[in-house]
N, C-alpha and C. Protein backbone atom coordinates (compact mmCIF):
# COMPACT_ATOMS: atom_id res chain seq x y z
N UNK A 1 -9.95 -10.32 -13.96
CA UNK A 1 -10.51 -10.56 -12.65
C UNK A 1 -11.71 -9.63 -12.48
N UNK A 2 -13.00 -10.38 -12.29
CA UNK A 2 -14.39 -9.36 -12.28
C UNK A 2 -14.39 -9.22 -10.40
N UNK A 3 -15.20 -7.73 -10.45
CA UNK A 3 -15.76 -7.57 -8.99
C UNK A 3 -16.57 -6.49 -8.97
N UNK A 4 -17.64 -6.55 -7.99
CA UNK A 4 -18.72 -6.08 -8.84
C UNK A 4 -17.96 -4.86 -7.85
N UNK A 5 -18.60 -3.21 -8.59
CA UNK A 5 -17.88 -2.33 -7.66
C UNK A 5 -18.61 -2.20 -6.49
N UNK A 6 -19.34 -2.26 -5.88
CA UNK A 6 -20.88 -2.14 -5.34
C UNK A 6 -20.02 -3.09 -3.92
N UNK A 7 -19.38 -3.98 -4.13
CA UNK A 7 -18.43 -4.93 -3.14
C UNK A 7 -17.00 -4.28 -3.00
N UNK A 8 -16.00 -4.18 -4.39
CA UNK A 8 -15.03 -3.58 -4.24
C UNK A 8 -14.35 -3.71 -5.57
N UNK A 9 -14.27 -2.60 -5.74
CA UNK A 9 -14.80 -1.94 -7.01
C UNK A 9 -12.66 -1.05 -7.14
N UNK A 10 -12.24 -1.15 -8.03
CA UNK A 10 -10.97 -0.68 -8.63
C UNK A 10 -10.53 0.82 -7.66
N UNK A 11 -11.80 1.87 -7.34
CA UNK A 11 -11.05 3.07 -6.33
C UNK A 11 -10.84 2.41 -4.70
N UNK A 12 -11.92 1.21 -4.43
CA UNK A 12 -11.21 0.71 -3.26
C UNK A 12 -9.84 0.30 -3.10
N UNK A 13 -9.07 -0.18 -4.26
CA UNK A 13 -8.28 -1.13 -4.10
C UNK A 13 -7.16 0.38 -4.38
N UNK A 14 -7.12 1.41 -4.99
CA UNK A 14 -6.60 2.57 -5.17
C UNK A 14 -6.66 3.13 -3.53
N UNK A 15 -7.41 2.94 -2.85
CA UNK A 15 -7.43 3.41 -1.46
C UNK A 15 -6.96 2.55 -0.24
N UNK A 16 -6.72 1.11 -0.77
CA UNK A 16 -6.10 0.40 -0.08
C UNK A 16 -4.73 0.67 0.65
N UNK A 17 -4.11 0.27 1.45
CA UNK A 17 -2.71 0.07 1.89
C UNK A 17 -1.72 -0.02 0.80
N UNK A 18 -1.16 0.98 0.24
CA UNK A 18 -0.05 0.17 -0.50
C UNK A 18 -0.68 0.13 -2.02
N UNK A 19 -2.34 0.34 -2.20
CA UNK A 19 -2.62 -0.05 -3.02
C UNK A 19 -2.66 -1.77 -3.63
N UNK A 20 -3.22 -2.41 -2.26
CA UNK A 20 -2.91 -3.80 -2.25
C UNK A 20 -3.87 -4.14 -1.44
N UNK A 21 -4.12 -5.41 -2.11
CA UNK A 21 -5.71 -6.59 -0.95
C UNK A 21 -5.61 -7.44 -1.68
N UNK A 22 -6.36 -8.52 -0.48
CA UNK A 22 -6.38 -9.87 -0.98
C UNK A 22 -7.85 -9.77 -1.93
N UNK A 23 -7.56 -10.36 -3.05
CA UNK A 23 -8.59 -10.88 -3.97
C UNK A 23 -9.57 -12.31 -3.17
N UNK A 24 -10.34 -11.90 -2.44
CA UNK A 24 -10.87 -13.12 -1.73
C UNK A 24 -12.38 -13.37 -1.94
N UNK A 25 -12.91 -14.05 -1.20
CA UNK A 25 -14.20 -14.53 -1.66
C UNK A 25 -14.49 -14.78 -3.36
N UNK A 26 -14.01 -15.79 -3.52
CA UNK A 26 -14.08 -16.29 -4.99
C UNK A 26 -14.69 -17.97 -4.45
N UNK A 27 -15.54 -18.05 -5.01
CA UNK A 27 -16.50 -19.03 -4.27
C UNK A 27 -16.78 -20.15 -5.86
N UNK A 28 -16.09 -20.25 -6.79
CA UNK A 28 -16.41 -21.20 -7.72
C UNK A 28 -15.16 -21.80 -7.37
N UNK A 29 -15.27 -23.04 -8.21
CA UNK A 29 -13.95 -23.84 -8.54
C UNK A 29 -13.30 -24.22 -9.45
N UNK A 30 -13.51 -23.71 -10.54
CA UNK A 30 -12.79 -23.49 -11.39
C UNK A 30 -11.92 -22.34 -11.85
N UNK A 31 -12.82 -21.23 -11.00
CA UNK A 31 -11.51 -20.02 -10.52
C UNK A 31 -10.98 -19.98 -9.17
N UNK A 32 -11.42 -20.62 -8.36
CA UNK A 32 -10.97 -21.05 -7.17
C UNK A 32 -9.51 -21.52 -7.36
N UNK A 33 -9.47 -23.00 -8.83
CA UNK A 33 -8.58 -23.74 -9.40
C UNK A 33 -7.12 -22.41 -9.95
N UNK A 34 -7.93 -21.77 -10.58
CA UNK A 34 -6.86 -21.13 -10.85
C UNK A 34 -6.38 -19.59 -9.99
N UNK A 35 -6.70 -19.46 -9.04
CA UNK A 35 -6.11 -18.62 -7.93
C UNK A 35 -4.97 -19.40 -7.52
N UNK A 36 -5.55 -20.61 -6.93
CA UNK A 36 -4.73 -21.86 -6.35
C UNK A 36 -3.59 -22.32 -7.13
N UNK A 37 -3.64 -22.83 -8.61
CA UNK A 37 -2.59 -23.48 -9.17
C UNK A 37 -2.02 -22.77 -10.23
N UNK A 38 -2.64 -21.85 -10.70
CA UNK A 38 -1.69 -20.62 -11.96
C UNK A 38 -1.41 -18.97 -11.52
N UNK A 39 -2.05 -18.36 -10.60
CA UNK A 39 -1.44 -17.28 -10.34
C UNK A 39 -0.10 -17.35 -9.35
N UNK A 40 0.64 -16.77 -10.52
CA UNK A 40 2.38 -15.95 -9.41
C UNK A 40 2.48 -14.62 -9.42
N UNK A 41 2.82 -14.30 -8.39
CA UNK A 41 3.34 -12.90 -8.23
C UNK A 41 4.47 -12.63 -9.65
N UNK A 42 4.08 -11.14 -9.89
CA UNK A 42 4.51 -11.10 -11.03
C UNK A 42 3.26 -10.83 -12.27
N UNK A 43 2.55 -11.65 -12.42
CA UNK A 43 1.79 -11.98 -13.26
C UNK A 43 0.33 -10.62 -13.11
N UNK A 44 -0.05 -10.42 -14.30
CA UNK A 44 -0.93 -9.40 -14.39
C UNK A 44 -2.31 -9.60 -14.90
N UNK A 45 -2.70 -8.96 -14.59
CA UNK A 45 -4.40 -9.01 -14.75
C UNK A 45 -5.40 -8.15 -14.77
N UNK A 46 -6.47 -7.91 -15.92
CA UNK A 46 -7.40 -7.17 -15.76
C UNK A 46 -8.20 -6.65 -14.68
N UNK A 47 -8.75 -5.59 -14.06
CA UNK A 47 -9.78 -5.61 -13.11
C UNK A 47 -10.93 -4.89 -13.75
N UNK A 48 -12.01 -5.93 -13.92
CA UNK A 48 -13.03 -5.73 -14.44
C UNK A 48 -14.35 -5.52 -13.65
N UNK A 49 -15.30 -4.54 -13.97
CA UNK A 49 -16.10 -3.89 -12.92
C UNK A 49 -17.34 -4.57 -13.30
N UNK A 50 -18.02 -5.91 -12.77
CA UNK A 50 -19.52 -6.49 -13.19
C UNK A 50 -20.36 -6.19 -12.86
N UNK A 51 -21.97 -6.41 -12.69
CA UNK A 51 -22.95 -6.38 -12.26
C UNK A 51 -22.93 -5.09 -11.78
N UNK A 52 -23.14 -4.20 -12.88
CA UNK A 52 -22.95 -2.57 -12.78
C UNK A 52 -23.51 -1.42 -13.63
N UNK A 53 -23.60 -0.41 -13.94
CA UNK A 53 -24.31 0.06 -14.62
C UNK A 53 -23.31 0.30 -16.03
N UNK A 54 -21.89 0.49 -15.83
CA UNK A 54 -21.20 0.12 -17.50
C UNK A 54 -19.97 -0.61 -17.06
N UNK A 55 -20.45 -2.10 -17.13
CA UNK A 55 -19.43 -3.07 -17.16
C UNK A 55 -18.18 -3.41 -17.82
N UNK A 56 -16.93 -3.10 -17.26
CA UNK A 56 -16.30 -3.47 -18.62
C UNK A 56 -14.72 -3.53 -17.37
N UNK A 57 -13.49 -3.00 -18.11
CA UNK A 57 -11.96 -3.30 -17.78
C UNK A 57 -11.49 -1.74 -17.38
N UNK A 58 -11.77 -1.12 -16.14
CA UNK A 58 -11.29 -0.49 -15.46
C UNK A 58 -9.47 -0.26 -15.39
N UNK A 59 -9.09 -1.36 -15.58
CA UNK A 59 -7.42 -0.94 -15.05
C UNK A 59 -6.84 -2.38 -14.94
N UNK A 60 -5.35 -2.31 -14.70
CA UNK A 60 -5.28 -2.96 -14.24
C UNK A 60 -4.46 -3.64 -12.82
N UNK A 61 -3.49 -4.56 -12.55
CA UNK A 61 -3.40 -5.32 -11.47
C UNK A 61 -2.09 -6.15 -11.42
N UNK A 62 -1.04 -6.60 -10.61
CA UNK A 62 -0.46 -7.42 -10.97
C UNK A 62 -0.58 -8.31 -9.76
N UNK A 63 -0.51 -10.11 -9.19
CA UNK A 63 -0.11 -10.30 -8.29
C UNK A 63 1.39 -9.93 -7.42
N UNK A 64 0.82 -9.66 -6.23
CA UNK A 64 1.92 -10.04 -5.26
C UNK A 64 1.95 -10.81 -4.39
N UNK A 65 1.54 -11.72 -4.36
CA UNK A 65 1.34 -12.97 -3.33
C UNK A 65 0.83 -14.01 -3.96
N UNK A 66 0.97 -14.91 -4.43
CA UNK A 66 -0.08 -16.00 -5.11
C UNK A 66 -0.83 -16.92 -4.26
N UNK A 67 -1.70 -17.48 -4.83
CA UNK A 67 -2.64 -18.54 -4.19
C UNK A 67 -2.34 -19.22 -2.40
N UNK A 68 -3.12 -18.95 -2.05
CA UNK A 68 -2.93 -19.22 -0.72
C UNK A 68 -4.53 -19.45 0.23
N UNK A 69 -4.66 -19.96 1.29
CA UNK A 69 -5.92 -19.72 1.46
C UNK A 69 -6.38 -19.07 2.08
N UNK A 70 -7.94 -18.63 1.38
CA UNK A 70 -8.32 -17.87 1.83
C UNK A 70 -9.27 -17.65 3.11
N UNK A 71 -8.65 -16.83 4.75
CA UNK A 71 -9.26 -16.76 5.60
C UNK A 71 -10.56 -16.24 5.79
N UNK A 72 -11.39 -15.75 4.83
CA UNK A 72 -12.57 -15.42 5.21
C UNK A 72 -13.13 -16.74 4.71
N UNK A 73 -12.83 -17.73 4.58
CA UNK A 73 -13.79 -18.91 4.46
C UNK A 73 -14.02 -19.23 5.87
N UNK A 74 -13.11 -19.22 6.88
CA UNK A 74 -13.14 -19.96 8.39
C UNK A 74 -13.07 -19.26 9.13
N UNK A 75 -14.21 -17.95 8.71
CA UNK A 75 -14.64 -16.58 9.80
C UNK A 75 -16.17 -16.43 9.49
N UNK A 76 -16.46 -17.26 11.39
CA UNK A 76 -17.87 -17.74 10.89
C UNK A 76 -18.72 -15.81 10.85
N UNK A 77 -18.16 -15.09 11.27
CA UNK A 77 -18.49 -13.47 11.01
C UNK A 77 -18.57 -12.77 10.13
N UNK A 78 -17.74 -13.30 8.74
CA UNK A 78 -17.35 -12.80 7.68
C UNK A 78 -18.63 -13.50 6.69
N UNK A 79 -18.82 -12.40 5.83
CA UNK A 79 -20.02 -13.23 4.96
C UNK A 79 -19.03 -13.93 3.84
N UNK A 80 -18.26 -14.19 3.83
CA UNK A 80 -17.54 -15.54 2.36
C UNK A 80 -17.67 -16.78 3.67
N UNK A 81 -17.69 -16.50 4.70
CA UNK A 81 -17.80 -17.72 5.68
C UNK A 81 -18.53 -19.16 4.94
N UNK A 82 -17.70 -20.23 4.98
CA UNK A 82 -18.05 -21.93 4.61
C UNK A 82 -18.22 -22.64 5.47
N UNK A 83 -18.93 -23.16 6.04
CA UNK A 83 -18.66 -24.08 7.41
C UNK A 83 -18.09 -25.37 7.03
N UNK A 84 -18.26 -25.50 5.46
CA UNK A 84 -17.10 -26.49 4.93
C UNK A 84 -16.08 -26.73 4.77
N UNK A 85 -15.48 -25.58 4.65
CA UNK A 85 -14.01 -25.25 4.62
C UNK A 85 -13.49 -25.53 5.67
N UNK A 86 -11.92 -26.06 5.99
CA UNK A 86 -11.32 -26.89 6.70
C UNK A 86 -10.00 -25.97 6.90
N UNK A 87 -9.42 -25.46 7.97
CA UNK A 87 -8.10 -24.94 7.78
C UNK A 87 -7.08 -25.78 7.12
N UNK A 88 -6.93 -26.74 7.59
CA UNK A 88 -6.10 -27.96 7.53
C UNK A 88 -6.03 -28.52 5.87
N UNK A 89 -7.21 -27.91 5.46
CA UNK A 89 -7.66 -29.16 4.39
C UNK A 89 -8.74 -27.71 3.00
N UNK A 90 -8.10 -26.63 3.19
CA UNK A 90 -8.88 -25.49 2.37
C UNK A 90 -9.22 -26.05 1.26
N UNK A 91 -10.66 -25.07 1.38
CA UNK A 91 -11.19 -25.51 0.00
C UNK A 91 -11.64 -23.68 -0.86
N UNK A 92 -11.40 -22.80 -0.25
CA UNK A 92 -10.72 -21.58 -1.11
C UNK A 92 -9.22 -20.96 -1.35
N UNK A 93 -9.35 -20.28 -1.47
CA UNK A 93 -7.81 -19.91 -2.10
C UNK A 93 -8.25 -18.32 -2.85
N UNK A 94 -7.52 -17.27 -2.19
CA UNK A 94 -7.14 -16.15 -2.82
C UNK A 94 -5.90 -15.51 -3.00
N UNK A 95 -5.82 -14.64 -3.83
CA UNK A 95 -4.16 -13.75 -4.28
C UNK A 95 -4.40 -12.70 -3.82
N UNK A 96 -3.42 -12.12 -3.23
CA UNK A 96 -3.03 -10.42 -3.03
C UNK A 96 -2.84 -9.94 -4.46
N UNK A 97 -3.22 -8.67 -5.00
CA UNK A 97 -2.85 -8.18 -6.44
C UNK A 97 -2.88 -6.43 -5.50
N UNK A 98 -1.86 -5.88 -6.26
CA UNK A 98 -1.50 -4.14 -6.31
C UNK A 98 -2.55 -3.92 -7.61
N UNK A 99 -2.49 -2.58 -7.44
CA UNK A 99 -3.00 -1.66 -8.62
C UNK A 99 -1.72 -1.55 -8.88
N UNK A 100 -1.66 -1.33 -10.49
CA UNK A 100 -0.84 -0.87 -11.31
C UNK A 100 -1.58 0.08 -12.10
N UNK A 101 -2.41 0.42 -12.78
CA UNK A 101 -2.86 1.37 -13.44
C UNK A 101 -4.70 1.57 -13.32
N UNK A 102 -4.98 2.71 -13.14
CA UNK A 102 -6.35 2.99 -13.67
C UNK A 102 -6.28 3.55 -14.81
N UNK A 103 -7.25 2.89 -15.49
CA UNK A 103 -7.50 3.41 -17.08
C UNK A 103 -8.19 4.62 -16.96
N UNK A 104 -7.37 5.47 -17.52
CA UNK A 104 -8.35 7.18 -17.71
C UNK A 104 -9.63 6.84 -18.26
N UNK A 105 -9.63 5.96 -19.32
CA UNK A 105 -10.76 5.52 -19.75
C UNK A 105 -11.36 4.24 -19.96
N UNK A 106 -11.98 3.69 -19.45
CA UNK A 106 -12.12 2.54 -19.58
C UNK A 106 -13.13 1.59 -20.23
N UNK A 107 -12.71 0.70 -20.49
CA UNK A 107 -12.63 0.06 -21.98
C UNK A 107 -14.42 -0.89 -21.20
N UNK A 108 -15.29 -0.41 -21.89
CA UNK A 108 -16.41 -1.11 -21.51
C UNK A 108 -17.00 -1.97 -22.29
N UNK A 109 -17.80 -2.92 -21.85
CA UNK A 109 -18.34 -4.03 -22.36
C UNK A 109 -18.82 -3.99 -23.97
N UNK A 110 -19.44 -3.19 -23.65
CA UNK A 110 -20.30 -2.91 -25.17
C UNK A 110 -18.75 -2.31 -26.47
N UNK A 111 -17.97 -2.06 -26.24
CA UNK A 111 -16.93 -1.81 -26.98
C UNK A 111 -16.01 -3.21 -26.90
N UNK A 112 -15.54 -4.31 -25.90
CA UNK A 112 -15.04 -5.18 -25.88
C UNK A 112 -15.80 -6.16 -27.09
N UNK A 113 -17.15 -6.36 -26.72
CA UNK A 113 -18.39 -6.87 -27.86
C UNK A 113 -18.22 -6.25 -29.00
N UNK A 114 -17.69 -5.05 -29.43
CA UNK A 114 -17.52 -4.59 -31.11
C UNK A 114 -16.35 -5.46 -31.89
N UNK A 115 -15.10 -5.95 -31.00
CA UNK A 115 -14.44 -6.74 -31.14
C UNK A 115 -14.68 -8.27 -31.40
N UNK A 116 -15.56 -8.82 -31.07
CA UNK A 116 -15.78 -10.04 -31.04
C UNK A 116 -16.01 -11.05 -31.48
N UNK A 117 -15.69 -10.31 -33.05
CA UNK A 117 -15.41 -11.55 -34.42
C UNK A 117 -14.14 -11.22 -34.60
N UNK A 118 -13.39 -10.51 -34.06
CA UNK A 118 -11.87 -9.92 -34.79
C UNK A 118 -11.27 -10.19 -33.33
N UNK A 119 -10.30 -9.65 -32.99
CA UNK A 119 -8.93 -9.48 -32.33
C UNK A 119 -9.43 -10.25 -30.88
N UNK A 120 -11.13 -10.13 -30.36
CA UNK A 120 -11.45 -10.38 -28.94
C UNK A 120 -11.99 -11.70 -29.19
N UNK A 121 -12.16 -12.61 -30.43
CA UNK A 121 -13.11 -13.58 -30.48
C UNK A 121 -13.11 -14.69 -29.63
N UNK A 122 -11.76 -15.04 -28.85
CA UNK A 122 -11.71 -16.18 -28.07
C UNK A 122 -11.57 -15.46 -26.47
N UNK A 123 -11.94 -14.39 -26.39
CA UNK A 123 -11.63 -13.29 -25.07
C UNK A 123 -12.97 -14.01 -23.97
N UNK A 124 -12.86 -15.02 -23.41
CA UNK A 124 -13.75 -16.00 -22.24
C UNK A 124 -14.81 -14.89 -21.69
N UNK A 125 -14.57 -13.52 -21.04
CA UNK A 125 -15.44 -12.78 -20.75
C UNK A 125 -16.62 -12.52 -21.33
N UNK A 126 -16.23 -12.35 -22.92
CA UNK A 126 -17.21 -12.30 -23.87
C UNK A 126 -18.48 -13.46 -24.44
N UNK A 127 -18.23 -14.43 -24.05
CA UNK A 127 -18.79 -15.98 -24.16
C UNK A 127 -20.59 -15.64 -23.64
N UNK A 128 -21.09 -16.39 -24.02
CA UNK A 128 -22.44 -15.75 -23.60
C UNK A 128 -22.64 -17.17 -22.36
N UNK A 129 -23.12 -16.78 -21.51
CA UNK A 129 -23.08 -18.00 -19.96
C UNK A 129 -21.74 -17.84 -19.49
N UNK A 130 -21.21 -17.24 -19.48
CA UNK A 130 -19.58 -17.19 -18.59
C UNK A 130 -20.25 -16.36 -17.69
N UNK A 131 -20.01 -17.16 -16.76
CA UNK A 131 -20.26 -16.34 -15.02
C UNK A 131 -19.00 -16.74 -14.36
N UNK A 132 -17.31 -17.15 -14.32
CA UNK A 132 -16.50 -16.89 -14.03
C UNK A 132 -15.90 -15.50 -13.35
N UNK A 133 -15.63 -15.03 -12.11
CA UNK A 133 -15.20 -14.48 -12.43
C UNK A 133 -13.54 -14.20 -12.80
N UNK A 134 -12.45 -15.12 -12.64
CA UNK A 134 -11.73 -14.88 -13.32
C UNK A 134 -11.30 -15.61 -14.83
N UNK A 135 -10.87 -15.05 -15.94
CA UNK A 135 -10.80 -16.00 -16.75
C UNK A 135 -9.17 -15.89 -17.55
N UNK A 136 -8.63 -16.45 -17.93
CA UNK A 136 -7.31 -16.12 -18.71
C UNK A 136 -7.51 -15.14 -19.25
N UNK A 137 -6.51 -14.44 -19.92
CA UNK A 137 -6.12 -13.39 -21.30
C UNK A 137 -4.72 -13.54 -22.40
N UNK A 138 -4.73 -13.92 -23.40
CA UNK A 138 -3.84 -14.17 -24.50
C UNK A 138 -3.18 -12.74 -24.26
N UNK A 139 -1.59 -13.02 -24.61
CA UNK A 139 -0.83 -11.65 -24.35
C UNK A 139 -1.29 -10.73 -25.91
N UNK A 140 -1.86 -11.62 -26.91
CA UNK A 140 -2.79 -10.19 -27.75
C UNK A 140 -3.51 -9.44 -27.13
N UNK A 141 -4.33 -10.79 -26.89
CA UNK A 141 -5.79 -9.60 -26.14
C UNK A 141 -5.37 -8.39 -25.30
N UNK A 142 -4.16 -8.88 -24.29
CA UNK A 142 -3.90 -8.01 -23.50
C UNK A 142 -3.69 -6.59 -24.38
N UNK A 143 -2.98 -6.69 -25.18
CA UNK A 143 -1.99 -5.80 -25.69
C UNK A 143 -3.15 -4.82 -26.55
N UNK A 144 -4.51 -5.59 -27.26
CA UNK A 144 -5.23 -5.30 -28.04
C UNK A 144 -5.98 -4.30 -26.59
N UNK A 145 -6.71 -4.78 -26.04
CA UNK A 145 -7.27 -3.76 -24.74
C UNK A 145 -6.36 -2.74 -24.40
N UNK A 146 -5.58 -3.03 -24.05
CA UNK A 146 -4.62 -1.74 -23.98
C UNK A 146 -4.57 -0.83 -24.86
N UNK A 147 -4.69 -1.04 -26.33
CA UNK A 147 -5.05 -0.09 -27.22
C UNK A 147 -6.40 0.09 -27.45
N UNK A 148 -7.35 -0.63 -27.02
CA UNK A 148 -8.52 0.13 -27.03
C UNK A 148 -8.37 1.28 -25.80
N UNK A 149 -7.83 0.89 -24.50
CA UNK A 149 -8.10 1.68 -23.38
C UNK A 149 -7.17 3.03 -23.53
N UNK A 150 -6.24 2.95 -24.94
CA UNK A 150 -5.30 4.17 -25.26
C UNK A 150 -4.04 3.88 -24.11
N UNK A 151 -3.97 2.74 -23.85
CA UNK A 151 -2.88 3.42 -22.30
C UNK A 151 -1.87 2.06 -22.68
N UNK A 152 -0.90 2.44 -22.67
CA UNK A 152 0.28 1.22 -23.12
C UNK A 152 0.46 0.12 -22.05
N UNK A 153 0.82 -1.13 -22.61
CA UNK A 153 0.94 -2.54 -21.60
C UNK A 153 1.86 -2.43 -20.59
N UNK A 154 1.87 -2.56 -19.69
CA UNK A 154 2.84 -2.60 -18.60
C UNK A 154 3.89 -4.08 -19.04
């Protein structure tokens, strides 16, 4: 799951309530798709820091709430505001996710890319035109980042 930190960035979500917020304003639809129809509570996920000065996998996340919709679409105050969006009839969808771990060190782009004929080669982040920001992770990959980041899989 990318966000740029500059918006809300892995120590926000460490400063949160509980260490918990809704993952919202996700404005594509094909990750829109999968907020909506594949995340469950339970389920874990990268939080990755984009459009930044060293981009890469900060920590990570698990849901606690899955797909549901998301109210800053039909808050004409809020900048994710849609005037398309329909209560009745949503056309976003976000998850609540906790922090579970910050990486002491974290595993940045340019090191994810040293991987990327070996263990990371099908890792979607890495794809050149992927502007997603969320994308799957194979329970290797997971397990493989985790040993780059030195810090064991939850």
């Amino acid at each position: 799951m990318k966000s740029e930190p500059a918006a809300f960035g892995i120590d926000d979500l460490a400063r949160a309530p509980q260490r918990t917020a809704a993952w919202d304003g996700v404005r594509n639809y094909q990750a829109r798709n999968m907020l909506r129809d594949e995340f469950r509570p339970g389920d874990r996920a990268f939080f990755y820091h984009s459009s930044c000065g060293e981009p890469g996998i900060y920590g990570t996340v698990r849901v606690v709430r899955g797909g549901h919709p998301d109210p800053t679409a039909f808050d004409p105050a809020h900048p994710h505001y849609d005037a398309g969006s329909d209560p009745t009839d949503p056309r976003w969808y976000q998850v609540e996710v906790r922090l579970l771990r910050r990486f002491a060190r974290p595993v940045l782009l340019e090191v994810l890319r040293k991987h990327s004929e070996g263990p990371l080669r099908r890792l979607l982040v890495l794809r050149r035109g992927n502007r997603l920001s969320i994308t799957p992770v194979t329970d290797d990959e997971w397990n493989f980042i985790h040993h780059l980041a030195r810090e064991r899989p939850e």
